[in-house]
PDB file of N, CA and C in Angstrom:
ATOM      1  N   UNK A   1      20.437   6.180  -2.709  1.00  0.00           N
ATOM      2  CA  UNK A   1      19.179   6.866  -2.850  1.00  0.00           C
ATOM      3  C   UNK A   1      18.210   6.370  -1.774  1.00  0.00           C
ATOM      4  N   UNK A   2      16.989   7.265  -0.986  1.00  0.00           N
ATOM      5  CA  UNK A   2      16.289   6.885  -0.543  1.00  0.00           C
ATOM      6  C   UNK A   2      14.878   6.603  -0.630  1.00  0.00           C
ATOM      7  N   UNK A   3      14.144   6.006   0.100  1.00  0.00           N
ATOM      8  CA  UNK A   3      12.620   5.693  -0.631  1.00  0.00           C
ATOM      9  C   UNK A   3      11.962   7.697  -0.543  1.00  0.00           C
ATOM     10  N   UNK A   4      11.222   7.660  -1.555  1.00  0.00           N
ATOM     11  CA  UNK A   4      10.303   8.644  -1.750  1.00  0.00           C
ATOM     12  C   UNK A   4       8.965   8.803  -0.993  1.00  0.00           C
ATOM     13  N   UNK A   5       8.429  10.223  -0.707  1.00  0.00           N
ATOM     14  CA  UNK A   5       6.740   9.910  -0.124  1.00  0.00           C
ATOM     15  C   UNK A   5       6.042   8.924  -0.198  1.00  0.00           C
ATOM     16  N   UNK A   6       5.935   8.832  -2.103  1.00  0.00           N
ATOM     17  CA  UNK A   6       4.910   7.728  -2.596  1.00  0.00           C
ATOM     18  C   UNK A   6       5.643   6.456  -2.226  1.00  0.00           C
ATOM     19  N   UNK A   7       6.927   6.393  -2.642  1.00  0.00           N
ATOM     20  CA  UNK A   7       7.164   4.582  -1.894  1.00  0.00           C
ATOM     21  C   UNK A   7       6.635   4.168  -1.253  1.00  0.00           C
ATOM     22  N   UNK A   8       7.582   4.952   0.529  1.00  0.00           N
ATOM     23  CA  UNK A   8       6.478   5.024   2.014  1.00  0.00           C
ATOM     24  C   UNK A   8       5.346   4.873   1.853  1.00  0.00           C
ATOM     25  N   UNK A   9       4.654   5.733   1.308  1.00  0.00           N
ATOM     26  CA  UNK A   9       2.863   5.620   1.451  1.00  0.00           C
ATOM     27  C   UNK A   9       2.439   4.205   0.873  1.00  0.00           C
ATOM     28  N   UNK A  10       3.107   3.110  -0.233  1.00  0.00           N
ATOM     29  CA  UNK A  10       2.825   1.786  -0.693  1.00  0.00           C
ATOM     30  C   UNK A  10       3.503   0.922   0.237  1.00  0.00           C
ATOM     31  N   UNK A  11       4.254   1.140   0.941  1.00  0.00           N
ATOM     32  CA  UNK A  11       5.225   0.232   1.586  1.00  0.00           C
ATOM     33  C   UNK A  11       4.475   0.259   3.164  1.00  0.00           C
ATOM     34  N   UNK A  12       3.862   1.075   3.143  1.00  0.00           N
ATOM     35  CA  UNK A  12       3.091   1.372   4.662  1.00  0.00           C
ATOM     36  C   UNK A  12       1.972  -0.155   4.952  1.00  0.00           C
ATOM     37  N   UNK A  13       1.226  -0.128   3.978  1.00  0.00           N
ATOM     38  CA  UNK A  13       0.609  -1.164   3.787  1.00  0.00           C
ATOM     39  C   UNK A  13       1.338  -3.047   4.048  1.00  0.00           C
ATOM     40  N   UNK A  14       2.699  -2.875   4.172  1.00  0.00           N
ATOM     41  CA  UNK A  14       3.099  -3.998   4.038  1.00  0.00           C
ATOM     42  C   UNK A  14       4.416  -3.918   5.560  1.00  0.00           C
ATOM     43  N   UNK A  15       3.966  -3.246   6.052  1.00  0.00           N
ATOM     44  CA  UNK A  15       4.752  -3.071   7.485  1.00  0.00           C
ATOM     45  C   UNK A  15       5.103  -4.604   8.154  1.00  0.00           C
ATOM     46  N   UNK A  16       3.610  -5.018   8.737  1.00  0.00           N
ATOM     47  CA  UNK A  16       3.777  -6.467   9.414  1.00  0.00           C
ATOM     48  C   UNK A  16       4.313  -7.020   8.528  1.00  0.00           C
ATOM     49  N   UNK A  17       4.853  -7.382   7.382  1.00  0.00           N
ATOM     50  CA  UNK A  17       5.436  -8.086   6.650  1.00  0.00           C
ATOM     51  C   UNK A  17       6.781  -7.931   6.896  1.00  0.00           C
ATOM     52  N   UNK A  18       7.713  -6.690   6.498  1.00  0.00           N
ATOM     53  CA  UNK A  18       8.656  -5.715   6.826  1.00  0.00           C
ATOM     54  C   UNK A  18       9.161  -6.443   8.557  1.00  0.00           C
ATOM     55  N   UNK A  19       8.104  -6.169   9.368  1.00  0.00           N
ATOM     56  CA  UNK A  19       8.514  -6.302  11.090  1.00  0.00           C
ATOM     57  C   UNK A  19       8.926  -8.307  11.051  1.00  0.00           C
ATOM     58  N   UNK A  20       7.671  -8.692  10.652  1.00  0.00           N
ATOM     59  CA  UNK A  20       8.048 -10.248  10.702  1.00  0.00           C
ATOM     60  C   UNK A  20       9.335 -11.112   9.715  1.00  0.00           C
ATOM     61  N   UNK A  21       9.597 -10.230   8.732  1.00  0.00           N
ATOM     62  CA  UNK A  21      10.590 -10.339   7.620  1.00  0.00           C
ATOM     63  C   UNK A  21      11.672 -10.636   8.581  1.00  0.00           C
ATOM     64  N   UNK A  22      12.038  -9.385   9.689  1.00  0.00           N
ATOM     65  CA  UNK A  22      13.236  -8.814  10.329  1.00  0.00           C
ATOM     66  C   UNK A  22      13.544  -9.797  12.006  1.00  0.00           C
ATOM     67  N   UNK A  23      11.925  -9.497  12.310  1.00  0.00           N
ATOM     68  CA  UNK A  23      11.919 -10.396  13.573  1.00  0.00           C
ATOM     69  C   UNK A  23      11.971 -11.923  14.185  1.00  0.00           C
ATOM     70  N   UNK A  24      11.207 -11.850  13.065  1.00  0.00           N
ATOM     71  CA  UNK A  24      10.949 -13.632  13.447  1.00  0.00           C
ATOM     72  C   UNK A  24      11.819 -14.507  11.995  1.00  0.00           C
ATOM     73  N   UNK A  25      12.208 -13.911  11.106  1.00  0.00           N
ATOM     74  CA  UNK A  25      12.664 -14.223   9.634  1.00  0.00           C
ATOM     75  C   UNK A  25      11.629 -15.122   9.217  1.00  0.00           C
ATOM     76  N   UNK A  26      10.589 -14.885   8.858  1.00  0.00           N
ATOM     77  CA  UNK A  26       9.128 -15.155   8.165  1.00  0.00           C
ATOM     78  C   UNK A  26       8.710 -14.512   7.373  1.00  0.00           C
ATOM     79  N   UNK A  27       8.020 -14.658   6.682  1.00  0.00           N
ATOM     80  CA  UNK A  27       7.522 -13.967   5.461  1.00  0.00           C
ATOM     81  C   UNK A  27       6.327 -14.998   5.079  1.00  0.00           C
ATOM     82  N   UNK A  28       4.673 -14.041   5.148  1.00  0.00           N
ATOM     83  CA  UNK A  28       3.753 -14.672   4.610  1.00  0.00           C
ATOM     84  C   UNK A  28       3.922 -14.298   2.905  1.00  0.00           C
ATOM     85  N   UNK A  29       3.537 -15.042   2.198  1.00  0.00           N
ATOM     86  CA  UNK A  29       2.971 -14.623   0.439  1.00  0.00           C
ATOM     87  C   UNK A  29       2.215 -13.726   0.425  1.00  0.00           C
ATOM     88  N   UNK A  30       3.203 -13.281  -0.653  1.00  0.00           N
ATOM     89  CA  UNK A  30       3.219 -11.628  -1.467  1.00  0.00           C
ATOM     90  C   UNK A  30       2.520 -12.241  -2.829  1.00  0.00           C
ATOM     91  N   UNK A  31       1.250 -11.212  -3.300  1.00  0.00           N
ATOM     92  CA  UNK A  31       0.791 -11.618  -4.740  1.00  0.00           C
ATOM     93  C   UNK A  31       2.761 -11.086  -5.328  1.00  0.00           C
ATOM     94  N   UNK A  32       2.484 -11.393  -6.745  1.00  0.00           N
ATOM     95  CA  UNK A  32       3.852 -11.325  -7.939  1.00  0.00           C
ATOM     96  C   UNK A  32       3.739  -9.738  -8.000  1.00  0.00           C
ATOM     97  N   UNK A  33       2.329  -9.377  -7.755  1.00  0.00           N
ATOM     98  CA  UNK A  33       3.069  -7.417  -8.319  1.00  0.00           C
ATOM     99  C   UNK A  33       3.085  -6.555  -7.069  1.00  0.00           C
ATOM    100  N   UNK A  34       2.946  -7.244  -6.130  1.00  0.00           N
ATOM    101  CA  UNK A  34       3.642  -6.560  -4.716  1.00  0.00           C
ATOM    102  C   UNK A  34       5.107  -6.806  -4.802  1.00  0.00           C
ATOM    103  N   UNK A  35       5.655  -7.973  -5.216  1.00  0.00           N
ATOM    104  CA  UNK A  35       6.744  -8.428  -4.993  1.00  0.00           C
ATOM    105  C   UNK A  35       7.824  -7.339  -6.330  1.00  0.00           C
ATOM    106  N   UNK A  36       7.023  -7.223  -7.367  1.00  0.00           N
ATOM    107  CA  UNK A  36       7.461  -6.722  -8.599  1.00  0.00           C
ATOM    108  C   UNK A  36       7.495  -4.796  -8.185  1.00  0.00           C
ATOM    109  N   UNK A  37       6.832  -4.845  -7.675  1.00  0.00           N
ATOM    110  CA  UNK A  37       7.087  -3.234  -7.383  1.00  0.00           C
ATOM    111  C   UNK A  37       7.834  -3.109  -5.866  1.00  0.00           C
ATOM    112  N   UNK A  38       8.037  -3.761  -5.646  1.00  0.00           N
ATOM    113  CA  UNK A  38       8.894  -3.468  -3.898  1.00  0.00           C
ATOM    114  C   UNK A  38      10.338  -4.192  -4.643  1.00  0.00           C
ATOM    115  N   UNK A  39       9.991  -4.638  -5.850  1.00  0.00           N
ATOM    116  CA  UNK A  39      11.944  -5.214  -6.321  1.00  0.00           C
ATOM    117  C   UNK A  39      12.107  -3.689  -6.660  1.00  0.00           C
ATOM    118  N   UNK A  40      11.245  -3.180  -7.881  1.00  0.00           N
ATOM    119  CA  UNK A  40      11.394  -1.474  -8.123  1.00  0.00           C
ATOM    120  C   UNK A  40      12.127  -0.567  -7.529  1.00  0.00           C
ATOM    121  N   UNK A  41      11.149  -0.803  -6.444  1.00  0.00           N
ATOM    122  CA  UNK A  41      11.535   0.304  -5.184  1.00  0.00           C
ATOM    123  C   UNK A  41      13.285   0.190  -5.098  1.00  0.00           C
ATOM    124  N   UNK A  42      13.289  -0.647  -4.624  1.00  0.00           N
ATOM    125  CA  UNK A  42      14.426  -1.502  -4.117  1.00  0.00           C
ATOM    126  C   UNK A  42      15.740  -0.741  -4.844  1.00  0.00           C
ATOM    127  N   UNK A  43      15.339  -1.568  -6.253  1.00  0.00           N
ATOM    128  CA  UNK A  43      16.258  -1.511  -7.203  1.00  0.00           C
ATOM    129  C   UNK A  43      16.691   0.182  -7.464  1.00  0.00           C
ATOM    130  N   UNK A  44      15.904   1.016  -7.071  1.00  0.00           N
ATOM    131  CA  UNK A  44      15.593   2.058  -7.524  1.00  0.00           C
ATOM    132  C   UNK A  44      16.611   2.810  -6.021  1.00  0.00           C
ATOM    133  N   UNK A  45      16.350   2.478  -4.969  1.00  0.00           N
ATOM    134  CA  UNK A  45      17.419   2.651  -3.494  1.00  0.00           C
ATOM    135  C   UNK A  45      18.901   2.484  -3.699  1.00  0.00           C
ATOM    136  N   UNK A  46      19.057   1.305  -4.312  1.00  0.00           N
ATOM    137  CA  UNK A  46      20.271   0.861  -4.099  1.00  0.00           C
ATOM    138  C   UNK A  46      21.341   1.138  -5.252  1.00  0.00           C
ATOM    139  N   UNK A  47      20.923   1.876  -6.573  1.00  0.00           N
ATOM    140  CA  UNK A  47      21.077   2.499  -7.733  1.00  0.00           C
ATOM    141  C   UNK A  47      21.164   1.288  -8.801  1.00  0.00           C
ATOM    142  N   UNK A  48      21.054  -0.473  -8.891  1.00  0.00           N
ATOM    143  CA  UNK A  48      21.101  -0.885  -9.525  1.00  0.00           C
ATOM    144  C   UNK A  48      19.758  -2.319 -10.158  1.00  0.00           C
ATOM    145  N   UNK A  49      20.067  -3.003 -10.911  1.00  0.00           N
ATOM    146  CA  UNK A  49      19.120  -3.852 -10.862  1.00  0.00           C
ATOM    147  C   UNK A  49      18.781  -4.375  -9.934  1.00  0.00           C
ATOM    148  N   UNK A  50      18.464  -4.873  -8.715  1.00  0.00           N
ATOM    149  CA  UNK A  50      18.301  -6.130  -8.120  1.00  0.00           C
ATOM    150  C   UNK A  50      17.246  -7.454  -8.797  1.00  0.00           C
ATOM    151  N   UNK A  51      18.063  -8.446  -9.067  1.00  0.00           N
ATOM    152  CA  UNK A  51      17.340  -9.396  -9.769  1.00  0.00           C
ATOM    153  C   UNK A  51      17.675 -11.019  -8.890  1.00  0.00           C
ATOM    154  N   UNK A  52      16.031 -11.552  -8.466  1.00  0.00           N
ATOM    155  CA  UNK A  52      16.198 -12.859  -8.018  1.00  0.00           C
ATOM    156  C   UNK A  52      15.041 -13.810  -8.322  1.00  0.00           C
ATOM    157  N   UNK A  53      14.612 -14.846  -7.646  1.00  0.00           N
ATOM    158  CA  UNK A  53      13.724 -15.854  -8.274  1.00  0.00           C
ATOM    159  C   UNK A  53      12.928 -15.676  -7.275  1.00  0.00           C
ATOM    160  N   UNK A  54      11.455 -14.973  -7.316  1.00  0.00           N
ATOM    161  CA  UNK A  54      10.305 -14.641  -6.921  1.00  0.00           C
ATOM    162  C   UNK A  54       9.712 -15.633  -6.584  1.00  0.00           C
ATOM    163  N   UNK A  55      10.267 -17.158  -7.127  1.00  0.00           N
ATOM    164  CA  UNK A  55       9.422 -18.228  -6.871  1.00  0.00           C
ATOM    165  C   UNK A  55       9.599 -18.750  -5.542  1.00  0.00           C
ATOM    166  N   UNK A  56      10.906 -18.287  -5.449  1.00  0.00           N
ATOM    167  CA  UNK A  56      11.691 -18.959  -4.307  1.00  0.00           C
ATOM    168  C   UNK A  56      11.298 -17.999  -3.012  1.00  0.00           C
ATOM    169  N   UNK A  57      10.702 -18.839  -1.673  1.00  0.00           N
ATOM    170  CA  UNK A  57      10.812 -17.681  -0.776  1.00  0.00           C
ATOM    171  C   UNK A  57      11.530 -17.120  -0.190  1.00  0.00           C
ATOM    172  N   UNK A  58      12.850 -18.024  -0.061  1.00  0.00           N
ATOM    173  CA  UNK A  58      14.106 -17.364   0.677  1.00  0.00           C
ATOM    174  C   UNK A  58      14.669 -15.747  -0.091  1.00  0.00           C
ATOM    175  N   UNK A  59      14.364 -16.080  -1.383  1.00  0.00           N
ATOM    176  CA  UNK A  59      14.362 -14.467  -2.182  1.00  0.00           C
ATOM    177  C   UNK A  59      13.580 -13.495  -1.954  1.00  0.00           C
ATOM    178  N   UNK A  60      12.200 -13.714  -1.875  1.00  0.00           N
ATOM    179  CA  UNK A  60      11.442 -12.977  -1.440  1.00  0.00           C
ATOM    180  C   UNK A  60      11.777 -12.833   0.081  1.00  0.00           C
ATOM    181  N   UNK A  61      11.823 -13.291   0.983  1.00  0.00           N
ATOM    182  CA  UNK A  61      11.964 -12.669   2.338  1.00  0.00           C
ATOM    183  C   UNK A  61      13.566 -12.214   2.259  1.00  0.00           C
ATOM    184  N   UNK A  62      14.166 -12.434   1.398  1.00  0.00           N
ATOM    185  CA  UNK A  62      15.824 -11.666   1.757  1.00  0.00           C
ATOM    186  C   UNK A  62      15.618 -10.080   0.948  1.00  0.00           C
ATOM    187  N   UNK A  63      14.478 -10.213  -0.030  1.00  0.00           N
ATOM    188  CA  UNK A  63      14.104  -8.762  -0.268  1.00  0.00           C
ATOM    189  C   UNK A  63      13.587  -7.885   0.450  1.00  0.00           C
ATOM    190  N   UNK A  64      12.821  -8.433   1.276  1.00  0.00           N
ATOM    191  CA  UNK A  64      12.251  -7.625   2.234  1.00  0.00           C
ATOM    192  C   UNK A  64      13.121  -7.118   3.446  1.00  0.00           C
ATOM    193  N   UNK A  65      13.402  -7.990   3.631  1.00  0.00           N
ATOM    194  CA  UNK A  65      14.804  -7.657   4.668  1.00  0.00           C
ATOM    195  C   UNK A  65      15.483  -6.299   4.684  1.00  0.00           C
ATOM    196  N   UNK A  66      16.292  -6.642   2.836  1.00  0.00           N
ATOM    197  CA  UNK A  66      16.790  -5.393   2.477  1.00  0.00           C
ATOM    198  C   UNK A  66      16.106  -4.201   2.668  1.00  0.00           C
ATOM    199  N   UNK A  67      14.700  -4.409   2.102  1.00  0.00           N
ATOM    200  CA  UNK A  67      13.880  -3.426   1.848  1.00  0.00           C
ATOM    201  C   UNK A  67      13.861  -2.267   3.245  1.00  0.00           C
ATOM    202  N   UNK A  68      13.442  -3.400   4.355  1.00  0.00           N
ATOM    203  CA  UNK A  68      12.905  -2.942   5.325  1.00  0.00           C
ATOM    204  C   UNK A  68      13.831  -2.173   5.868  1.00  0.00           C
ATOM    205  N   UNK A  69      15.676  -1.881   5.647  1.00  0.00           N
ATOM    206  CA  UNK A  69      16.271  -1.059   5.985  1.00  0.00           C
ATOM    207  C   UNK A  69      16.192   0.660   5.720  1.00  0.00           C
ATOM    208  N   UNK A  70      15.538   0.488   3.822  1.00  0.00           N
ATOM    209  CA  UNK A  70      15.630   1.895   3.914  1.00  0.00           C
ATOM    210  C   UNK A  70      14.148   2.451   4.706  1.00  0.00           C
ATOM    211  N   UNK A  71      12.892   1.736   4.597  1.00  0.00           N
ATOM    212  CA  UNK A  71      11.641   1.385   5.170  1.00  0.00           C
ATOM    213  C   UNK A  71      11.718   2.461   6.271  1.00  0.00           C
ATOM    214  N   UNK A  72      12.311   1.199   7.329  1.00  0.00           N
ATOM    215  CA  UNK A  72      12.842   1.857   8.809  1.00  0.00           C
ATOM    216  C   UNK A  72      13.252   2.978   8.930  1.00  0.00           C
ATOM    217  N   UNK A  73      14.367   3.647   8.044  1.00  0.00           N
ATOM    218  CA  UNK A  73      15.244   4.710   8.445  1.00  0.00           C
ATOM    219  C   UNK A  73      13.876   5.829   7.521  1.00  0.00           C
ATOM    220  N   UNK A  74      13.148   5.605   6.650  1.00  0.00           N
ATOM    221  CA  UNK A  74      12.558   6.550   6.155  1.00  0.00           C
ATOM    222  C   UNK A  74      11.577   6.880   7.350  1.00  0.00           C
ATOM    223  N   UNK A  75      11.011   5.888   8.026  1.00  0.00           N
ATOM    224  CA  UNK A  75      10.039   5.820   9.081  1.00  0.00           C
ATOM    225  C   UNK A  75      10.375   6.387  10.104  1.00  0.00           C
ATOM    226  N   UNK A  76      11.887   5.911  10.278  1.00  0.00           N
ATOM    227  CA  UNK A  76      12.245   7.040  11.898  1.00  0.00           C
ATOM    228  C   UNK A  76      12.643   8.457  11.255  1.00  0.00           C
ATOM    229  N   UNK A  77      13.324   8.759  10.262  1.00  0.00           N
ATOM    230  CA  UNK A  77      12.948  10.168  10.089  1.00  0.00           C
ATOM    231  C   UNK A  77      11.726  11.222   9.657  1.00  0.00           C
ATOM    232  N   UNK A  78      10.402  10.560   9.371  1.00  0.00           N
ATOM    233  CA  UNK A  78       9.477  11.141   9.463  1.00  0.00           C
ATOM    234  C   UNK A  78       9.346  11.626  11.071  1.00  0.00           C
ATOM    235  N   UNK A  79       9.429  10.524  12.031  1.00  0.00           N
ATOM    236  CA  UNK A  79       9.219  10.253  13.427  1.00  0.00           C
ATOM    237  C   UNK A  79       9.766  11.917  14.215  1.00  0.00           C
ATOM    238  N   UNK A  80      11.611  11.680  13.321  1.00  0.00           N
ATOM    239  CA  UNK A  80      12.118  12.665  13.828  1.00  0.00           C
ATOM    240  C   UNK A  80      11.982  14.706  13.260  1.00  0.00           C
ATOM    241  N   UNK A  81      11.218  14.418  12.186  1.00  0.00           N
ATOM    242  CA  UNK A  81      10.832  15.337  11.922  1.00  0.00           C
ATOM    243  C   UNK A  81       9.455  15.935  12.811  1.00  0.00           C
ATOM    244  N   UNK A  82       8.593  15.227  13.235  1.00  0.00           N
ATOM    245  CA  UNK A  82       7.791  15.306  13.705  1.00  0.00           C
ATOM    246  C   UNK A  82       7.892  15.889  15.235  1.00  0.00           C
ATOM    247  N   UNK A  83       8.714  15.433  15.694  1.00  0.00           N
ATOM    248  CA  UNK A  83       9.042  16.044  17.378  1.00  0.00           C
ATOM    249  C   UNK A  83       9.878  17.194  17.154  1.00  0.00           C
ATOM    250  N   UNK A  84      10.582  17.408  16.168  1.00  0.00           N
ATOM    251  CA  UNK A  84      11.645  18.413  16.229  1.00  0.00           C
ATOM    252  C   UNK A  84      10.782  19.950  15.944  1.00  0.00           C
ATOM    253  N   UNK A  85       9.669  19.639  15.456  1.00  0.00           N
ATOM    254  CA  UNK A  85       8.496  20.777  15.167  1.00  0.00           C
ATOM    255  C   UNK A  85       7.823  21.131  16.820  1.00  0.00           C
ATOM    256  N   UNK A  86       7.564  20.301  17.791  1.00  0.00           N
ATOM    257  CA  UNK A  86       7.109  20.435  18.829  1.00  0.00           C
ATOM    258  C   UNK A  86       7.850  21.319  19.921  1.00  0.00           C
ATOM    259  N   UNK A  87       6.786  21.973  20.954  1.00  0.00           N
ATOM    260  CA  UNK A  87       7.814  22.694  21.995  1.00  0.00           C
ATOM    261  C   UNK A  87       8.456  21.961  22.607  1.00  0.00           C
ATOM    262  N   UNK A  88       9.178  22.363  23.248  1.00  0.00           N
ATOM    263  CA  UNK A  88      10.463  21.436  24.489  1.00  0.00           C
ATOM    264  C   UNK A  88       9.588  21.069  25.276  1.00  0.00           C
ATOM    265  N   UNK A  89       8.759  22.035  25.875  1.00  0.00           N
ATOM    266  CA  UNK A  89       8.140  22.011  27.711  1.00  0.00           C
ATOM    267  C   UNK A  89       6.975  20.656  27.255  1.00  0.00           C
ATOM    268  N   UNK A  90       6.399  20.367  25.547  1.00  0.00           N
ATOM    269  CA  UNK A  90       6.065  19.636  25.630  1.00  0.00           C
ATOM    270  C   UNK A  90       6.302  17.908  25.961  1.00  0.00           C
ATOM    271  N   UNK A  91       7.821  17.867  25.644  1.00  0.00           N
ATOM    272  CA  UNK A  91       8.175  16.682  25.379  1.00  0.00           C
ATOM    273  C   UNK A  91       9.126  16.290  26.755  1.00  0.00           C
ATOM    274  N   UNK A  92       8.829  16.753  27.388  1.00  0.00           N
ATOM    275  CA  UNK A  92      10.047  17.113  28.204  1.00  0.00           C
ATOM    276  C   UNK A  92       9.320  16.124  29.187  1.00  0.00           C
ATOM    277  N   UNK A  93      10.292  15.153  30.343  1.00  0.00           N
ATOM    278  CA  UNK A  93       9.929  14.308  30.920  1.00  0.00           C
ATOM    279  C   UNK A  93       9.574  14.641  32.514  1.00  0.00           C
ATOM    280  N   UNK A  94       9.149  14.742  32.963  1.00  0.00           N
ATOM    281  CA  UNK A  94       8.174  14.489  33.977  1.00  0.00           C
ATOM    282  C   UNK A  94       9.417  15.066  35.297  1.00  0.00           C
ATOM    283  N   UNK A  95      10.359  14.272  35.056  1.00  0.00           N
ATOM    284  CA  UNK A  95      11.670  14.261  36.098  1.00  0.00           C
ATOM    285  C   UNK A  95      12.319  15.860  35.422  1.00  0.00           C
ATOM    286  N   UNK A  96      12.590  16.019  34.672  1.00  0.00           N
ATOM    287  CA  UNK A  96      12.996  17.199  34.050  1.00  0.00           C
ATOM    288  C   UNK A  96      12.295  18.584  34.066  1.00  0.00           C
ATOM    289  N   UNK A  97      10.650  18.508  33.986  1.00  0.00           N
ATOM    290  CA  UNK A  97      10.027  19.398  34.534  1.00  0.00           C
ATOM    291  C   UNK A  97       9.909  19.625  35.902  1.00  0.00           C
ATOM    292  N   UNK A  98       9.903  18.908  37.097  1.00  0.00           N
ATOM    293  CA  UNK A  98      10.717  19.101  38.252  1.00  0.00           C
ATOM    294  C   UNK A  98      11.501  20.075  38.767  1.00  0.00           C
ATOM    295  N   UNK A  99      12.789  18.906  37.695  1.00  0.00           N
ATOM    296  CA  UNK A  99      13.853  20.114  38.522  1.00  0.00           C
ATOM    297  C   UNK A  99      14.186  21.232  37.567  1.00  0.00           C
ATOM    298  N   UNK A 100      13.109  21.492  36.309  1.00  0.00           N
ATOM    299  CA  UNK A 100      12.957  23.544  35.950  1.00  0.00           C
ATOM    300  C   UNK A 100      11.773  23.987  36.882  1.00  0.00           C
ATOM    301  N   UNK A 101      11.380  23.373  37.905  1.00  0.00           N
ATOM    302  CA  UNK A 101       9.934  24.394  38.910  1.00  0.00           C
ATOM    303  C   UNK A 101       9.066  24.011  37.619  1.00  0.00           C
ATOM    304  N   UNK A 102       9.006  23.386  36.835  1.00  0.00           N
ATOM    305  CA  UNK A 102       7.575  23.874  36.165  1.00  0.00           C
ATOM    306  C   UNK A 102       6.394  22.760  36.463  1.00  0.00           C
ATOM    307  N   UNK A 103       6.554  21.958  37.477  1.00  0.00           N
ATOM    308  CA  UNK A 103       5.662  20.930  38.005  1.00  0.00           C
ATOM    309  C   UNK A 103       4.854  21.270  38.849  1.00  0.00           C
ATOM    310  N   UNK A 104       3.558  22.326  38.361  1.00  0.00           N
ATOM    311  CA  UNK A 104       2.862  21.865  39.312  1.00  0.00           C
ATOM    312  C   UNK A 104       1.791  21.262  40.283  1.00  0.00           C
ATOM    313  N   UNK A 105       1.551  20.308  39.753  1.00  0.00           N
ATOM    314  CA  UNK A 105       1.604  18.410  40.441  1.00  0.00           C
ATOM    315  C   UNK A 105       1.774  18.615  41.227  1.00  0.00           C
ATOM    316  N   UNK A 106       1.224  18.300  42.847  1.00  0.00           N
ATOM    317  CA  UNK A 106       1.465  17.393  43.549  1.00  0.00           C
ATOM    318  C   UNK A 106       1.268  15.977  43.442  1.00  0.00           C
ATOM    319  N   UNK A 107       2.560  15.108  43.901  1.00  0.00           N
ATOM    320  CA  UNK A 107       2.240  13.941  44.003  1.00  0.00           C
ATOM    321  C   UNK A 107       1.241  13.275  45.147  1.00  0.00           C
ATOM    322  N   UNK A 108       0.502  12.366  44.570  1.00  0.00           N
ATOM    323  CA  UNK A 108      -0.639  12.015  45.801  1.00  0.00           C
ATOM    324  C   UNK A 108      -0.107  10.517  45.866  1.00  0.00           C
ATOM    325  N   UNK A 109       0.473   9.643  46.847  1.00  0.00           N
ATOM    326  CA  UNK A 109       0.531   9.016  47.272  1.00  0.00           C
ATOM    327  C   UNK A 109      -0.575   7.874  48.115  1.00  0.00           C
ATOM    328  N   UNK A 110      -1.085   6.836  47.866  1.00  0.00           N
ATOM    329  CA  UNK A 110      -1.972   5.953  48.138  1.00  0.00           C
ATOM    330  C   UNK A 110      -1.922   5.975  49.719  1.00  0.00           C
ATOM    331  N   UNK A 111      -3.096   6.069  50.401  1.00  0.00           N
ATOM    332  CA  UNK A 111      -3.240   5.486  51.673  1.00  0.00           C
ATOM    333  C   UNK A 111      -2.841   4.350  52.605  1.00  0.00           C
ATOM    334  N   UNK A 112      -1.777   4.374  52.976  1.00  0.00           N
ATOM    335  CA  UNK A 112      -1.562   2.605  53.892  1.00  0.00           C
ATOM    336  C   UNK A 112      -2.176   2.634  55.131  1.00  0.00           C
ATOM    337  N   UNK A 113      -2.898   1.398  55.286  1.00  0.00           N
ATOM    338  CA  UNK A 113      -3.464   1.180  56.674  1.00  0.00           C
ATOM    339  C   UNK A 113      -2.632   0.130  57.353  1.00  0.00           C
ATOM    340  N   UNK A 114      -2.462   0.888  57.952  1.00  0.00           N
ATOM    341  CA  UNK A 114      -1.323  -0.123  59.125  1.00  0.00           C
ATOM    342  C   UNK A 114      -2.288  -0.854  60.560  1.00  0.00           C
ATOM    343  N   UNK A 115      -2.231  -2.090  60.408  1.00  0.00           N
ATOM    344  CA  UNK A 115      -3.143  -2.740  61.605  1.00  0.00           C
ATOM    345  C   UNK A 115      -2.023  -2.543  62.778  1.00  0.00           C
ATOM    346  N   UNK A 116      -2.238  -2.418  63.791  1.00  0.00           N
ATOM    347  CA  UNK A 116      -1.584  -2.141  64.761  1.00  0.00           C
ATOM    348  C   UNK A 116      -2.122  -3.326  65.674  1.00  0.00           C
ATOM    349  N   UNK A 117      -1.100  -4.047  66.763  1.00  0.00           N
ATOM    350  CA  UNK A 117      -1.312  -4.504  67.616  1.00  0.00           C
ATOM    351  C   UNK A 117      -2.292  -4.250  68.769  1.00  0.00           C
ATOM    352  N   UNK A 118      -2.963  -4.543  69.903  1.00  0.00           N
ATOM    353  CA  UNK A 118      -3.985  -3.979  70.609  1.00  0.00           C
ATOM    354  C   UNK A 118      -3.452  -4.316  71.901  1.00  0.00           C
TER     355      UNK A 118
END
C-alpha cells in the first residue's frame, strides 16, 4: 500500500528529518505523537503492525528510514505527474530546441580584448 494525500500533506512537515534520517543517518527528537502517527502511517504501507521501542533512537531513526521510502516515491510521483501535464516545447532543453529551429536566441558572446604588442 501507498501513503495517501493526507499522509504526504503530515509527512511534508517532517522532510529535513526524512533527508537527514537517509543522509547523514541522524535523527533530531520527535515529540511521542509524531513518532505514534508516522508508526501508523507506516504500519498502514507495509500492511502490518510495525512495533518497536520509541525510547530507543536507533528505532526511531530506522523508522524513518523506512518511512522515507514510501515518502520519496510518493514525492517523485507527484513531481512526475506534474511535468507530464506540461507542453514539450516547454520543458524541452535549450540544445534540443536548436536543433528543432525553434531557437530564436542569438548567442551573445563576451568581448575579449586582446593587448597586442607595439
Amino acid at each position: 500500500m501507498n501513503l495517501t494525500e493526507e499522509d504526504f500533506a503530515y509527512l511534508q512537515a517532517f522532510d529535513y528529518y526524512f533527508y537527514t534520517a537517509t543522509q547523514a543517518n541522524y535523527c533530531a527528537a520527535l515529540s511521542t505523537t509524531d513518532i505514534e502517527r508516522m508508526r501508523t502511517i507506516y504500519s498502514r504501507c507495509i500492511g502490518k503492525d510495525y512495533k518497536a521501542n520509541w525510547s530507543c533512537s536507533k528505532c526511531v531513526l530506522n523508522l524513518l528510514k523506512r518511512l522515507s521510502v514510501f515518502y520519496y516515491k510518493y514525492k517523485e510521483s507527484l513531481k512526475e505527474e506534474n511535468t507530464n501535464g506540461e507542453e514539450r516545447t516547454s520543458s524541452q532543453s535549450e540544445t534540443e530546441r536548436k536543433l528543432d529551429g525553434q531557437d530564436d536566441k542569438k548567442t551573445v558572446h563576451p568581448k575579449r580584448t586582446v593587448k597586442r604588442k607595439k
